[in-house]
PDB file of N, CA and C in Angstrom:
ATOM      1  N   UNK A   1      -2.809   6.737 -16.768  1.00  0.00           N
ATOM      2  CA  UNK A   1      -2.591   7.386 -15.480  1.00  0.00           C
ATOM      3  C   UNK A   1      -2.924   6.373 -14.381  1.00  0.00           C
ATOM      4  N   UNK A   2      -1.749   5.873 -13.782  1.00  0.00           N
ATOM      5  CA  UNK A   2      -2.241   5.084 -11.894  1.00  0.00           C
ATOM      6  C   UNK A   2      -3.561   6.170 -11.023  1.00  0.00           C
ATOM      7  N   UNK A   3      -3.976   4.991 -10.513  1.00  0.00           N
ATOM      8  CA  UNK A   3      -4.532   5.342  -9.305  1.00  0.00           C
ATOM      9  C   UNK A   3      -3.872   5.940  -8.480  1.00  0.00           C
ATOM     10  N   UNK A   4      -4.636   6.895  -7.313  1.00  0.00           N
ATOM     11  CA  UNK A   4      -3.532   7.196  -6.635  1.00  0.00           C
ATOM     12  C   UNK A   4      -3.407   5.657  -5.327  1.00  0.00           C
ATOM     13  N   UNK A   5      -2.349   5.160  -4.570  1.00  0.00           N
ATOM     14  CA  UNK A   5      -2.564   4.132  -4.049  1.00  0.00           C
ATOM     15  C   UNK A   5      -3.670   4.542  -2.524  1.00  0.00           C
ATOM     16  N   UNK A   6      -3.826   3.550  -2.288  1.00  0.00           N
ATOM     17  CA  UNK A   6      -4.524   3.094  -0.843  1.00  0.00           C
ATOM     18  C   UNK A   6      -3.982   3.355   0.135  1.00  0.00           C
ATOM     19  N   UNK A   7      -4.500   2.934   1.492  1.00  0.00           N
ATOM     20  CA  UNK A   7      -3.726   3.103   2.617  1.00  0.00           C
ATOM     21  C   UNK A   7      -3.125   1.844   2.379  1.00  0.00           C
ATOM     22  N   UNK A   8      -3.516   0.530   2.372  1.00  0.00           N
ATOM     23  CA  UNK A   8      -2.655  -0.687   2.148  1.00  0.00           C
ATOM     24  C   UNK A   8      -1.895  -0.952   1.219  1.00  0.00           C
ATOM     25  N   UNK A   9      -1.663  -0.439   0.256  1.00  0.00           N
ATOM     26  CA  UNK A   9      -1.101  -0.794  -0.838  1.00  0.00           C
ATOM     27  C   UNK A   9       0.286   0.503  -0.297  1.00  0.00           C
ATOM     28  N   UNK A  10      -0.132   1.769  -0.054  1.00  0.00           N
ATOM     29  CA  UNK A  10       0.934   2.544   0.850  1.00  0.00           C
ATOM     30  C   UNK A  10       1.539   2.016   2.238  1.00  0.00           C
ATOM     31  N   UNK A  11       1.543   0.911   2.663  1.00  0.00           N
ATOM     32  CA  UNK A  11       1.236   0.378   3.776  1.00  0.00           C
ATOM     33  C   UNK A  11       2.556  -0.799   3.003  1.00  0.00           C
ATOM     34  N   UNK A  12       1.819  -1.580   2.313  1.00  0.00           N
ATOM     35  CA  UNK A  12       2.772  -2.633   1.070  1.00  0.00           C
ATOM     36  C   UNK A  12       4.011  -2.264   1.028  1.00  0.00           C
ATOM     37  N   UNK A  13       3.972  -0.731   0.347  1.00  0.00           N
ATOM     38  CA  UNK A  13       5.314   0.049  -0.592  1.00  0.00           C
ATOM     39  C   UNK A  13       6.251   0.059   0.934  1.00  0.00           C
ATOM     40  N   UNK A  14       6.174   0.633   1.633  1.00  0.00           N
ATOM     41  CA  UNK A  14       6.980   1.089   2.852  1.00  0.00           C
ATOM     42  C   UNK A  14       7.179  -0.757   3.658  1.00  0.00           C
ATOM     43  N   UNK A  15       7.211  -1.825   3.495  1.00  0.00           N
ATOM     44  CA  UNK A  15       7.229  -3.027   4.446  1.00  0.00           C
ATOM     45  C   UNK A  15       7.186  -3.731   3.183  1.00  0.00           C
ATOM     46  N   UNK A  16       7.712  -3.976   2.020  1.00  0.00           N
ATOM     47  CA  UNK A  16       7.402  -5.026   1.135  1.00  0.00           C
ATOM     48  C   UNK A  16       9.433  -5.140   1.364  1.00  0.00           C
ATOM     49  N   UNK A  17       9.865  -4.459   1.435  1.00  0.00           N
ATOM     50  CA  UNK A  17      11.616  -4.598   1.507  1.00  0.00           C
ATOM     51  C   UNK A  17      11.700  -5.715   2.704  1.00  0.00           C
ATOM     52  N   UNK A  18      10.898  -5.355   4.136  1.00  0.00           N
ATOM     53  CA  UNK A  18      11.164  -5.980   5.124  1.00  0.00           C
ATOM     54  C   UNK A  18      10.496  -7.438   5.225  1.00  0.00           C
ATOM     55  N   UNK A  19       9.383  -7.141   4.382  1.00  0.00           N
ATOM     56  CA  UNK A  19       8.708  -8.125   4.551  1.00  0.00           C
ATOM     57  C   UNK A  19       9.254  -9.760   3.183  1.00  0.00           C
ATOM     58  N   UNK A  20      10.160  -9.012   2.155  1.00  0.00           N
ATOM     59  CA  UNK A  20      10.780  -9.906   1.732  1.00  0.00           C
ATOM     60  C   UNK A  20      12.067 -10.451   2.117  1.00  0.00           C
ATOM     61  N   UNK A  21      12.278  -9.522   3.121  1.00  0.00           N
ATOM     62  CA  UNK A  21      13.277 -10.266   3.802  1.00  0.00           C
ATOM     63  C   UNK A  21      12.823 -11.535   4.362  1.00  0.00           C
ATOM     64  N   UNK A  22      11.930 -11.547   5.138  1.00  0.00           N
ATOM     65  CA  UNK A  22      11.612 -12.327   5.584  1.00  0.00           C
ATOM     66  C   UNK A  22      11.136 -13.636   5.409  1.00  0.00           C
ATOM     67  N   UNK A  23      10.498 -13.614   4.195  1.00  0.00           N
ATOM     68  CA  UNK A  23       9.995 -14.598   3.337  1.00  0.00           C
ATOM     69  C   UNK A  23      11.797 -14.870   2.455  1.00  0.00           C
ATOM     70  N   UNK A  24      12.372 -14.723   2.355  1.00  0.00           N
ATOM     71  CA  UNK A  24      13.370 -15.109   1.799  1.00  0.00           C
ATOM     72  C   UNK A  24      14.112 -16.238   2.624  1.00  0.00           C
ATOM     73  N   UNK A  25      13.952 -16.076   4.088  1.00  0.00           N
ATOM     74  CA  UNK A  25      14.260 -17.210   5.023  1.00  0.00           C
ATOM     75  C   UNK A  25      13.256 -18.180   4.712  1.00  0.00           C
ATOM     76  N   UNK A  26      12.417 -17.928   4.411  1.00  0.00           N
ATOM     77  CA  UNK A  26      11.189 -19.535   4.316  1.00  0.00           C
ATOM     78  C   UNK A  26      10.941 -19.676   2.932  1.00  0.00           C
ATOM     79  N   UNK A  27      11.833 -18.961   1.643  1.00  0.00           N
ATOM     80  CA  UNK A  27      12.047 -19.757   0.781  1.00  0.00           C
ATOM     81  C   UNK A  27      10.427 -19.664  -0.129  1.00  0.00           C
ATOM     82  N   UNK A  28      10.262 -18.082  -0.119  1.00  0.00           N
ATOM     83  CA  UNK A  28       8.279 -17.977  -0.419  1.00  0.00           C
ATOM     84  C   UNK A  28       8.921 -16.249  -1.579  1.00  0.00           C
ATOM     85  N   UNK A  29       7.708 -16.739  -2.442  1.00  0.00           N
ATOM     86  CA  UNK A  29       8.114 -15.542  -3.402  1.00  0.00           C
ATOM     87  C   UNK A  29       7.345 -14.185  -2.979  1.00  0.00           C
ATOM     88  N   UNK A  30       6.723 -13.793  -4.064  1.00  0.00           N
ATOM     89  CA  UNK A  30       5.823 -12.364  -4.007  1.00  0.00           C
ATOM     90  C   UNK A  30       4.714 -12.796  -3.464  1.00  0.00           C
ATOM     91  N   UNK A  31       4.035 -13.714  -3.738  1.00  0.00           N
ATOM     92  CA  UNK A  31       2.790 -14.169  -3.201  1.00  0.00           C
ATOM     93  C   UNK A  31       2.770 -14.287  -1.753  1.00  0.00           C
ATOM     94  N   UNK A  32       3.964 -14.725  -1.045  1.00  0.00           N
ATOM     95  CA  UNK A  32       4.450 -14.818   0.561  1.00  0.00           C
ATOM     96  C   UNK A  32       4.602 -13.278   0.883  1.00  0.00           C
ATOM     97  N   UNK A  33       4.874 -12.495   0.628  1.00  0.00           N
ATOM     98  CA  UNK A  33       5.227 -11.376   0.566  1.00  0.00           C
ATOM     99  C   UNK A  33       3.631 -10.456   0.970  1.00  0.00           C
ATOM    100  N   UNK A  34       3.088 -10.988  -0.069  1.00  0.00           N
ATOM    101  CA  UNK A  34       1.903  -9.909   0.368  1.00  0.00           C
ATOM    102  C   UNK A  34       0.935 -10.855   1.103  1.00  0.00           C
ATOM    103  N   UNK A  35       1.582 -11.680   1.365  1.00  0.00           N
ATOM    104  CA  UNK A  35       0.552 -12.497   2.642  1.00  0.00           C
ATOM    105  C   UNK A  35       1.350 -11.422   3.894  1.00  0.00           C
ATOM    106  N   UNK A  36       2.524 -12.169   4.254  1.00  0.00           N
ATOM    107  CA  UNK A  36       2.829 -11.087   5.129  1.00  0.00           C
ATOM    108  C   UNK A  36       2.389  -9.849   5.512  1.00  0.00           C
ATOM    109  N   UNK A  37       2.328  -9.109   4.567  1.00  0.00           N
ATOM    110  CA  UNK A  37       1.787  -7.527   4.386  1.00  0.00           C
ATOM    111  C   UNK A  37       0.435  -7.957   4.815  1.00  0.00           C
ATOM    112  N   UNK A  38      -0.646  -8.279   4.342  1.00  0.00           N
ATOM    113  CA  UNK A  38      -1.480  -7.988   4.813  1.00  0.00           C
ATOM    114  C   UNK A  38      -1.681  -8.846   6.247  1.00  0.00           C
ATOM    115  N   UNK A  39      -1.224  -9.406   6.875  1.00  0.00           N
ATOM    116  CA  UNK A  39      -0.814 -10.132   8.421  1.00  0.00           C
ATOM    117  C   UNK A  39      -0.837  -9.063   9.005  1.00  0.00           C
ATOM    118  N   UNK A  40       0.472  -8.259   8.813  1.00  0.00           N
ATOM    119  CA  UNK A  40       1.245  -7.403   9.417  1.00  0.00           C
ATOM    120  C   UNK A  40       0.248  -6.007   9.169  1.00  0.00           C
ATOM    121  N   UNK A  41      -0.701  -6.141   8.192  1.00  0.00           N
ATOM    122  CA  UNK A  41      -1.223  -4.933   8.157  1.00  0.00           C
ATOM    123  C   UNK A  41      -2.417  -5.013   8.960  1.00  0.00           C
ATOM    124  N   UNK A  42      -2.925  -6.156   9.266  1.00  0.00           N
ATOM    125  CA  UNK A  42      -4.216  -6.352  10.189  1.00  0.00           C
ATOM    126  C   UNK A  42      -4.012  -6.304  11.664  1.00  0.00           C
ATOM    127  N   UNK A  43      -2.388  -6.969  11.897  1.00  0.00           N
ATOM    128  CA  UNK A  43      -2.152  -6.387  13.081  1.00  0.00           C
ATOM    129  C   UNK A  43      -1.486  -5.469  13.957  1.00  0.00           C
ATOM    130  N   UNK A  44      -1.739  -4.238  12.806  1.00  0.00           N
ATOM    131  CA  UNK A  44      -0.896  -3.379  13.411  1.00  0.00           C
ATOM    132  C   UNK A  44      -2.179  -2.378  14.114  1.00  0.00           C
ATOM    133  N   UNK A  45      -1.084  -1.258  15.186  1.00  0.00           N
ATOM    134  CA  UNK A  45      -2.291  -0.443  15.861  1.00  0.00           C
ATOM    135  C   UNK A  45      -2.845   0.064  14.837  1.00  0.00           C
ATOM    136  N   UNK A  46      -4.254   0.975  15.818  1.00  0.00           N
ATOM    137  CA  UNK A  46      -4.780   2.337  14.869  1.00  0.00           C
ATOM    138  C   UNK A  46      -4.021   2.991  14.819  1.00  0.00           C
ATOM    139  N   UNK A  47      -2.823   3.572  15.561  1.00  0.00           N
ATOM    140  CA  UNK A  47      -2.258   4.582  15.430  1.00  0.00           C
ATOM    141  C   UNK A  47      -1.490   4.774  13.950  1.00  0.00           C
ATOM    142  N   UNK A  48      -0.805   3.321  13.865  1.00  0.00           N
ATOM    143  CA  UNK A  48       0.105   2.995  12.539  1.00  0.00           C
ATOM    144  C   UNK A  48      -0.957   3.337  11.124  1.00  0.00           C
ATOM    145  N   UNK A  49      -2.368   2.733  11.558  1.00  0.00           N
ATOM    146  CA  UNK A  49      -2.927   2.681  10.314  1.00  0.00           C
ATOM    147  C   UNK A  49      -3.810   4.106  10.166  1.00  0.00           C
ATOM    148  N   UNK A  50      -3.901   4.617  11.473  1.00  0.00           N
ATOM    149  CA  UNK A  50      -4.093   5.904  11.226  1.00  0.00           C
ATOM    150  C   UNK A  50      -3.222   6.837  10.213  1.00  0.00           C
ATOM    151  N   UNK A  51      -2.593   6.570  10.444  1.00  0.00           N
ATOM    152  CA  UNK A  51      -0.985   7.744   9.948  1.00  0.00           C
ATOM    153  C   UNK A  51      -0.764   7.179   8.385  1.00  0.00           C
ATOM    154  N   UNK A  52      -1.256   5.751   7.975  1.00  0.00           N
ATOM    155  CA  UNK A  52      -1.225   5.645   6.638  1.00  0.00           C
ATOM    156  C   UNK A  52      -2.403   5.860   6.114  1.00  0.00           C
ATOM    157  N   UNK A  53      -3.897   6.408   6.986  1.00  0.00           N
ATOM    158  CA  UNK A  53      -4.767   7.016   6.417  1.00  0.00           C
ATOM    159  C   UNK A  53      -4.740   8.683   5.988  1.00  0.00           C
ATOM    160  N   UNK A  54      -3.738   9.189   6.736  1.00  0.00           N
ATOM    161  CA  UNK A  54      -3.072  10.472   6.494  1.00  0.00           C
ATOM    162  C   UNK A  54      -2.789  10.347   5.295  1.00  0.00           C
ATOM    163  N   UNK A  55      -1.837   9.641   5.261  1.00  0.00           N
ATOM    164  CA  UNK A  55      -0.742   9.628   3.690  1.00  0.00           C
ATOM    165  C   UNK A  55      -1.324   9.372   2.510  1.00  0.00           C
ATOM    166  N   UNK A  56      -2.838   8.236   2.992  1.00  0.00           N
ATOM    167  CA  UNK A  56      -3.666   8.226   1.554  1.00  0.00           C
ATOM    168  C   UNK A  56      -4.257   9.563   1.268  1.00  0.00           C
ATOM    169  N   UNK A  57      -4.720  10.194   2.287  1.00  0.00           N
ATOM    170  CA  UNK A  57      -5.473  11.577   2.200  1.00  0.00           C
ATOM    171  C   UNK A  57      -4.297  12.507   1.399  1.00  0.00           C
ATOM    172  N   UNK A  58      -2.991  12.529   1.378  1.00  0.00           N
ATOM    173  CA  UNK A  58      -1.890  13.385   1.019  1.00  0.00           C
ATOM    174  C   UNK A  58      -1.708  12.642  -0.492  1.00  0.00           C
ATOM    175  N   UNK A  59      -1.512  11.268  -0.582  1.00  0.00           N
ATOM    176  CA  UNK A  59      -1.504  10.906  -1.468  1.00  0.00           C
ATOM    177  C   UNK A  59      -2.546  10.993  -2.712  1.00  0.00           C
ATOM    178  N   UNK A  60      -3.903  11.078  -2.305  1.00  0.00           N
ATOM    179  CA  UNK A  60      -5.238  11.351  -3.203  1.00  0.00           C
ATOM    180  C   UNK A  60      -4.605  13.031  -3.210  1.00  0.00           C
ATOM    181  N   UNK A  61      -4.845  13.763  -2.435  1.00  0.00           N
ATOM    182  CA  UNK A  61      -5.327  15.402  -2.869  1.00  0.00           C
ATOM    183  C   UNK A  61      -3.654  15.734  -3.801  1.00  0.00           C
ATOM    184  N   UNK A  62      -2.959  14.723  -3.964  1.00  0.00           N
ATOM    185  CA  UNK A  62      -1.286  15.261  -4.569  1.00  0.00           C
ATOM    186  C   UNK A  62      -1.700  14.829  -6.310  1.00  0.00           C
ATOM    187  N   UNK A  63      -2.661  13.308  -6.191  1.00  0.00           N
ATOM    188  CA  UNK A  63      -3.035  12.596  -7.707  1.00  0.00           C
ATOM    189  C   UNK A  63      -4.119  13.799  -7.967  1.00  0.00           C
ATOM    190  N   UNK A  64      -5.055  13.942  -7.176  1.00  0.00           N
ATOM    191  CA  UNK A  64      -5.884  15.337  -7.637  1.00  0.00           C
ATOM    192  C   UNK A  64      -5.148  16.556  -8.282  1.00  0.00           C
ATOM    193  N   UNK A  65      -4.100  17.108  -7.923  1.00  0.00           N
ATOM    194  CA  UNK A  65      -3.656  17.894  -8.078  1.00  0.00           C
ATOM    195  C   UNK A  65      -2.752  17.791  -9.394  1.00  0.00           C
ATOM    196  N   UNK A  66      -2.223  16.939 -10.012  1.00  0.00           N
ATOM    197  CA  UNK A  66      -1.616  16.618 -11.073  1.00  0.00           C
ATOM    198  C   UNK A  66      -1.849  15.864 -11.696  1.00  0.00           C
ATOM    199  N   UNK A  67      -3.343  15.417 -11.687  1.00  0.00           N
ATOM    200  CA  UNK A  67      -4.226  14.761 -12.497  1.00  0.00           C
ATOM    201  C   UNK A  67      -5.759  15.553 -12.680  1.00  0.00           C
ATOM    202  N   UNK A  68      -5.814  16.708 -13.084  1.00  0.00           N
ATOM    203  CA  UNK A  68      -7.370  17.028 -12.252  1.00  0.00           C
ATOM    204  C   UNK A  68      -8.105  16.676 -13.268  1.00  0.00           C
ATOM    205  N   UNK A  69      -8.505  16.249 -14.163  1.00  0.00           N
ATOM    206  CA  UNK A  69      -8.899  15.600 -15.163  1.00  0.00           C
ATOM    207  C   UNK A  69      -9.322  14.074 -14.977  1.00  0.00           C
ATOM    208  N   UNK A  70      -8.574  13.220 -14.150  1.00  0.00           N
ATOM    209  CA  UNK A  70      -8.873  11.959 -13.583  1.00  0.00           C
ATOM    210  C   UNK A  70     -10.554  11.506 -13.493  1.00  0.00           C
ATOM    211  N   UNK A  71     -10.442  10.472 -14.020  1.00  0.00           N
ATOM    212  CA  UNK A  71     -11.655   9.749 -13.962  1.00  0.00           C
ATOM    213  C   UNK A  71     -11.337   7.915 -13.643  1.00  0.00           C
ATOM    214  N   UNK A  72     -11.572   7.146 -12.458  1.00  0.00           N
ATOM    215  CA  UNK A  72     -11.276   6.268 -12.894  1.00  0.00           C
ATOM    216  C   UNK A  72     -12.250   5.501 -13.868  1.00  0.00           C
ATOM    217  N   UNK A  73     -11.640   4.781 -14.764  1.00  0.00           N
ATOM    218  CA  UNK A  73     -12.455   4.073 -15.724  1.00  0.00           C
ATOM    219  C   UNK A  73     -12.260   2.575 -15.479  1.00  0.00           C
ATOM    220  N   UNK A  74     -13.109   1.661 -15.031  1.00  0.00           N
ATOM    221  CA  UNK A  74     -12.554   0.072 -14.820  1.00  0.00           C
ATOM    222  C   UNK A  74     -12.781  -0.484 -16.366  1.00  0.00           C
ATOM    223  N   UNK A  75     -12.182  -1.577 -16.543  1.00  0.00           N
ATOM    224  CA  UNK A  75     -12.181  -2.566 -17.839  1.00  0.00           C
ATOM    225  C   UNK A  75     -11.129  -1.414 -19.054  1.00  0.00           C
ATOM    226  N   UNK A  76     -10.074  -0.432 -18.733  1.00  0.00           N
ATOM    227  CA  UNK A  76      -9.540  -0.040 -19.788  1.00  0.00           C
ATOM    228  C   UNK A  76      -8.366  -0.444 -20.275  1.00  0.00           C
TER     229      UNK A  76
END
């Protein structure tokens, strides 16, 4: 069973299309990619990162809900 994601990693999913666009002009793979993302994620408003703290909150209580059994376990 996934985690449910983050605000950044929800943040990633929605700007990883745009953001490989971009890196495709400078010739940079996945690793360029989530440099970008997190650039773009440090400088965006509160408002933006507010609203993907929403979506983690929607996103956790949705993995709660069809996982209620969930435990994360690290090293499995």
């Amino acid at each position: 069973i996934p985690r449910p994601l983050n605000r950044f990693m929800l943040y990633r999913k929605c700007h990883r299309a745009l953001a490989a666009e971009f890196c495709k002009t400078i010739l940079v793979g996945q690793q360029g990619v989530s440099i970008v993302c997190g650039v773009s994620w440090r400088l965006e408003p509160e408002e933006v990162r507010d609203k993907f703290r929403d979506w983690h909150a929607v996103e956790t209580e949705n993995h709660r809900k069809a996982f209620p059994r969930y435990k994360f376990a690290p090293g499995r």
